[in-house]
N, C-alpha and C. Protein backbone atom coordinates (compact mmCIF):
# COMPACT_ATOMS: atom_id res chain seq x y z
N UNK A 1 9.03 3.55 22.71
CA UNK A 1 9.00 4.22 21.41
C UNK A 1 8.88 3.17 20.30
N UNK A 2 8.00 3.20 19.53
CA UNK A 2 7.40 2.32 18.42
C UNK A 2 8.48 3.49 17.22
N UNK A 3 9.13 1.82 16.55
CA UNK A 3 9.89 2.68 15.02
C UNK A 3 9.11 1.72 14.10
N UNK A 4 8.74 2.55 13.05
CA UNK A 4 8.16 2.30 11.95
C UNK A 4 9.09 1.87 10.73
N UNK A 5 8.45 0.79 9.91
CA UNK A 5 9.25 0.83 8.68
C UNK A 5 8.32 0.99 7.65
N UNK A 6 8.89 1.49 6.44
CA UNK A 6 8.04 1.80 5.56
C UNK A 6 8.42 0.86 3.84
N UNK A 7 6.84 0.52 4.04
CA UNK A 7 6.77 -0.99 3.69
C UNK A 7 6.37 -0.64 1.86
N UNK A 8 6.69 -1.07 0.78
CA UNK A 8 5.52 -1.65 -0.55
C UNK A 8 5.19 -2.62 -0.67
N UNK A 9 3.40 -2.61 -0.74
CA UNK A 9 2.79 -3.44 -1.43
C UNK A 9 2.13 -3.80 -2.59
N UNK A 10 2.68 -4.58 -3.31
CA UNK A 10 2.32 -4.18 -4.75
C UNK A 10 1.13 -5.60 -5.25
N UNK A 11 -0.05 -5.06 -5.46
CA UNK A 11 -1.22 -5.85 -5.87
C UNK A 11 -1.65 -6.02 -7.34
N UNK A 12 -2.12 -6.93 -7.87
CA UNK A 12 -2.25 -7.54 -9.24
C UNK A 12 -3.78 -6.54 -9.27
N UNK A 13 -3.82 -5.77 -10.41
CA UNK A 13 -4.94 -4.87 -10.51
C UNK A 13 -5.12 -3.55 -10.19
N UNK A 14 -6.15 -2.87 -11.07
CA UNK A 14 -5.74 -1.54 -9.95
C UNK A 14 -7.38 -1.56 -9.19
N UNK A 15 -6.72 -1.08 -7.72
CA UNK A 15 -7.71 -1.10 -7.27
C UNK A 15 -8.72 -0.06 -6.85
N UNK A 16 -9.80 -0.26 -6.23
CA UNK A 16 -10.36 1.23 -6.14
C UNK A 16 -10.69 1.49 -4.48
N UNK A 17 -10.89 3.01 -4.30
CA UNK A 17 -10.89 3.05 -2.91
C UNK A 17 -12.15 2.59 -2.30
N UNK A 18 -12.68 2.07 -2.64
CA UNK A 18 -13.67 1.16 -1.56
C UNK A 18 -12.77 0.01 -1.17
N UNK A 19 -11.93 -0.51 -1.87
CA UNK A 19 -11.11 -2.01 -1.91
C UNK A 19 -10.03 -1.53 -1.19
N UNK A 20 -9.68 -0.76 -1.35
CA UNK A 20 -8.42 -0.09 -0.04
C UNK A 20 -8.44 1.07 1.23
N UNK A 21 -10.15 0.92 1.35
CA UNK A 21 -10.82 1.88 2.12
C UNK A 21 -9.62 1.98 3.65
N UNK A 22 -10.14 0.66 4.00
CA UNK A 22 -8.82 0.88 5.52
C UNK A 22 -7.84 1.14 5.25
N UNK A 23 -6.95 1.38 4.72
CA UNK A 23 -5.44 1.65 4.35
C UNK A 23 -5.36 2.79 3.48
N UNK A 24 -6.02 3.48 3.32
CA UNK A 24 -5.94 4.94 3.28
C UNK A 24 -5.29 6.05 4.18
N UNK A 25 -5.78 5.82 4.89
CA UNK A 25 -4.92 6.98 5.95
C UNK A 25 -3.29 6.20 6.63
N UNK A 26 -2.83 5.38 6.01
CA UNK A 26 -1.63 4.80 6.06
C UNK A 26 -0.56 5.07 4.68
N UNK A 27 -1.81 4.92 3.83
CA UNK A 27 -0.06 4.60 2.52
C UNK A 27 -0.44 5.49 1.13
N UNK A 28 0.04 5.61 0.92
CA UNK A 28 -0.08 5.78 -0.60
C UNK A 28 -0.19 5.15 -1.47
N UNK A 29 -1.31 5.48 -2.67
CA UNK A 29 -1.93 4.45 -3.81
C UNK A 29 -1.05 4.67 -5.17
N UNK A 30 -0.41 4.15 -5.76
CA UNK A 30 0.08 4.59 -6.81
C UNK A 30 -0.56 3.38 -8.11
N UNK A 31 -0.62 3.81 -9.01
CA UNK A 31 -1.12 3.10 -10.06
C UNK A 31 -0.34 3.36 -11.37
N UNK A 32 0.87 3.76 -11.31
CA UNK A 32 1.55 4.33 -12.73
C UNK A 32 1.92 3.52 -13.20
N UNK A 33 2.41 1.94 -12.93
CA UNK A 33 2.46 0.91 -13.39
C UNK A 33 1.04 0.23 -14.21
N UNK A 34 1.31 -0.32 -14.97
CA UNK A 34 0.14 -0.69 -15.60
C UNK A 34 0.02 -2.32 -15.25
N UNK A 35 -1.51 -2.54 -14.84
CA UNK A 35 -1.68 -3.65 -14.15
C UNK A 35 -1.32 -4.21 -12.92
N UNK A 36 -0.90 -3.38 -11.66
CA UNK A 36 -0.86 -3.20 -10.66
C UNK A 36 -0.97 -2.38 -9.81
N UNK A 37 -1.33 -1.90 -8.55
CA UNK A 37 -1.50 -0.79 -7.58
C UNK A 37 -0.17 -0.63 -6.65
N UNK A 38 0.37 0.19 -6.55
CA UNK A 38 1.45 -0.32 -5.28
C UNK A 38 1.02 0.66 -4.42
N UNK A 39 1.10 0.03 -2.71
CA UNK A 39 0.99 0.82 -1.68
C UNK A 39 2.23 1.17 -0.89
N UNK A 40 2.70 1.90 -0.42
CA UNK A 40 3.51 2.51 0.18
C UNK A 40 3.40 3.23 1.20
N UNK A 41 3.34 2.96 2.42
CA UNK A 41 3.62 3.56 3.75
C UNK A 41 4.24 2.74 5.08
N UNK A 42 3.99 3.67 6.15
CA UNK A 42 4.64 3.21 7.48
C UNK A 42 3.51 1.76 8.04
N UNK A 43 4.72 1.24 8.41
CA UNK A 43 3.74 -0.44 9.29
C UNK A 43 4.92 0.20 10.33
N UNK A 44 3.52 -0.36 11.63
CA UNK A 44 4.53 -0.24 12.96
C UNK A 44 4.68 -0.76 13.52
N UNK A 45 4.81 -2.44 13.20
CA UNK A 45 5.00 -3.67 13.78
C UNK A 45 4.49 -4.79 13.09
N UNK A 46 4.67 -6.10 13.39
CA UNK A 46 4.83 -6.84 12.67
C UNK A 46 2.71 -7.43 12.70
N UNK A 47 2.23 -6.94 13.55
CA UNK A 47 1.00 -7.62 13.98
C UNK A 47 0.17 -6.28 12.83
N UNK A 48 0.97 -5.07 12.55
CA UNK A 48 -0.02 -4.02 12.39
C UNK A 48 0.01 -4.69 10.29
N UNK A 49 1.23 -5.35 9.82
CA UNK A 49 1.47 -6.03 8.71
C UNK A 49 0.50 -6.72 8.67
N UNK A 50 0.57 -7.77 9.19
CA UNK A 50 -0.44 -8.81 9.08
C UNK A 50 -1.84 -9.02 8.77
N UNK A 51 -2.26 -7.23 9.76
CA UNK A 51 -3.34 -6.83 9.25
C UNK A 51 -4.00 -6.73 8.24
N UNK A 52 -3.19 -5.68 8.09
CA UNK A 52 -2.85 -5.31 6.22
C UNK A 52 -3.40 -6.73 5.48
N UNK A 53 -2.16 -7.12 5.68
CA UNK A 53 -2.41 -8.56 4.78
C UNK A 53 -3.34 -9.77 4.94
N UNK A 54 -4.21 -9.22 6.19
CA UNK A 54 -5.56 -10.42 6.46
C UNK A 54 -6.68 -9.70 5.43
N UNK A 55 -6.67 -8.32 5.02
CA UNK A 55 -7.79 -7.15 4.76
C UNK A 55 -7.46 -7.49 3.50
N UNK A 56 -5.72 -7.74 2.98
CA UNK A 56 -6.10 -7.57 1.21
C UNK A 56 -6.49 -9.28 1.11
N UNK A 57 -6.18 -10.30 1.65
CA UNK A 57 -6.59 -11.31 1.52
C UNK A 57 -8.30 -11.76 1.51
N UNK A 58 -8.74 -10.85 2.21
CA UNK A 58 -9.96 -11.00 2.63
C UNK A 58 -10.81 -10.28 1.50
N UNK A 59 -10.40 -9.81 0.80
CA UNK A 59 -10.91 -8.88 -0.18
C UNK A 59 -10.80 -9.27 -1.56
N UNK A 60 -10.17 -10.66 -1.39
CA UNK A 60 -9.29 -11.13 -3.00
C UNK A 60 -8.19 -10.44 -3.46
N UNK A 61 -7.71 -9.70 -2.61
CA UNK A 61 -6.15 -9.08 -3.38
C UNK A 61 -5.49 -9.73 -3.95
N UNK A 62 -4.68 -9.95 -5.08
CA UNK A 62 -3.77 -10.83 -5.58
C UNK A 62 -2.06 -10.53 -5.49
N UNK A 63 -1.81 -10.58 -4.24
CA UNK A 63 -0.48 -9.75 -3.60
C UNK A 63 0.74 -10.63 -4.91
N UNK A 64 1.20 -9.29 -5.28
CA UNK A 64 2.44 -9.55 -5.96
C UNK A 64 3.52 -9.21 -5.53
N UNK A 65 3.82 -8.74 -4.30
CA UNK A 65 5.17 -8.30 -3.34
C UNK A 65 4.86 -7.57 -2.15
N UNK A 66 5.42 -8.05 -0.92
CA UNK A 66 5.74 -7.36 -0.10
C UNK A 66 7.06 -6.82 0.82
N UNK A 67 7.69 -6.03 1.20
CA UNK A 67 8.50 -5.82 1.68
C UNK A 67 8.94 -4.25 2.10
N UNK A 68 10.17 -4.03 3.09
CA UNK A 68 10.69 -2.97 3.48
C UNK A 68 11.04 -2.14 2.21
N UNK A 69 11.39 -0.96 2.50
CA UNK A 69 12.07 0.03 1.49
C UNK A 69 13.11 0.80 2.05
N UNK A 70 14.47 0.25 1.50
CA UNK A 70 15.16 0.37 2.06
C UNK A 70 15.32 2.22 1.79
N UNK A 71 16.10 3.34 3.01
CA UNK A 71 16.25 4.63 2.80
C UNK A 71 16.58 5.00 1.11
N UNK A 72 17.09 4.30 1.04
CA UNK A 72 17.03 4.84 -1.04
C UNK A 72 16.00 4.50 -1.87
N UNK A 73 15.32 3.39 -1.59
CA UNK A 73 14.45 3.22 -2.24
C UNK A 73 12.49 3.72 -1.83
N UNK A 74 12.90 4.83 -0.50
CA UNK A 74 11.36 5.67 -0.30
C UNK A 74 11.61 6.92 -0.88
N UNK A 75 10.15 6.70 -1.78
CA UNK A 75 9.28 7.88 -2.41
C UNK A 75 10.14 9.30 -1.43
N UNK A 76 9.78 10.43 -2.17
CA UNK A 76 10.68 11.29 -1.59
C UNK A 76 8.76 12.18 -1.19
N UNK A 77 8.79 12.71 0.06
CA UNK A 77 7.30 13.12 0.49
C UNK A 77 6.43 13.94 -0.79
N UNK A 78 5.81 13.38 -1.40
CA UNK A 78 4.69 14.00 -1.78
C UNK A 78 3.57 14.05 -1.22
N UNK A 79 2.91 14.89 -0.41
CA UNK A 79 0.91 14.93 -0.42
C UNK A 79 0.03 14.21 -1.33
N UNK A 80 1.06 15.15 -2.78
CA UNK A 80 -0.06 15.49 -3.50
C UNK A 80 -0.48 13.72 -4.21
N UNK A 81 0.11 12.70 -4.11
CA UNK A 81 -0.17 11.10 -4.51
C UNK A 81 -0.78 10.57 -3.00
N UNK A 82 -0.52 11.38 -1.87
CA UNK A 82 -1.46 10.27 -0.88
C UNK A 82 -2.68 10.42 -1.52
N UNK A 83 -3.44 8.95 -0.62
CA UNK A 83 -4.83 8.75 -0.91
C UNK A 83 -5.40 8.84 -2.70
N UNK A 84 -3.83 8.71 -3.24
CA UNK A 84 -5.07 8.96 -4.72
C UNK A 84 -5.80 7.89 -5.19
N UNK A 85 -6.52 7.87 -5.51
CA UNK A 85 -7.34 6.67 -5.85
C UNK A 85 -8.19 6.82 -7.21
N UNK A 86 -8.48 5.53 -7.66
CA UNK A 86 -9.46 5.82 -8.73
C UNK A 86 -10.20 4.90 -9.11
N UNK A 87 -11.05 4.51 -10.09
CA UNK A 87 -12.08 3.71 -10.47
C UNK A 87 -11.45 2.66 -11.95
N UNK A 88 -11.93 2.17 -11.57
CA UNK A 88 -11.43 0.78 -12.44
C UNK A 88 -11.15 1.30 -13.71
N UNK A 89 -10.51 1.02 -15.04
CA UNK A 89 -11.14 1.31 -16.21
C UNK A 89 -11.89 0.47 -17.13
């Protein structure tokens, strides 16, 4: 049995979903901060992280944090913010 933790990543910019195409069906895009994107979802091991973080590297991401979320500090389930995405302004 694989346990998941559920991770934020918070990137310098907001980005758009071509730039976070793979990690879509993993996390949630939030942009309510101004001048950063944060992602939020389940990683299910430490190799499936890394990933993550070879794809925003590889892309020019400018990672401004990563880490767990601890049970008080996860989003409480919304749908309606997965996958939101948007276009530069």
């Amino acid at each position: 049995m694989t346990t998941t933790t559920t991770y934020e990543i918070v990137i310098k910019g907001r980005a758009t979903e071509r730039f976070l195409r793979p990690l879509l069906d993993d996390f949630s895009i939030d942009h309510d901060v101004e001048g950063v994107t944060r992602l939020t979802g389940d990683v299910r091991d430490a190799a499936h992280l890394h990933g993550i973080v070879a794809h925003l590297t590889s892309v020019g991401a400018e990672l401004v944090s990563i880490g767990p979320l601890t049970p008080t500090q996860q989003p409480a389930t919304d749908s309606s913010t997965k996958n939101e995405t948007s276009n530069p302004s």
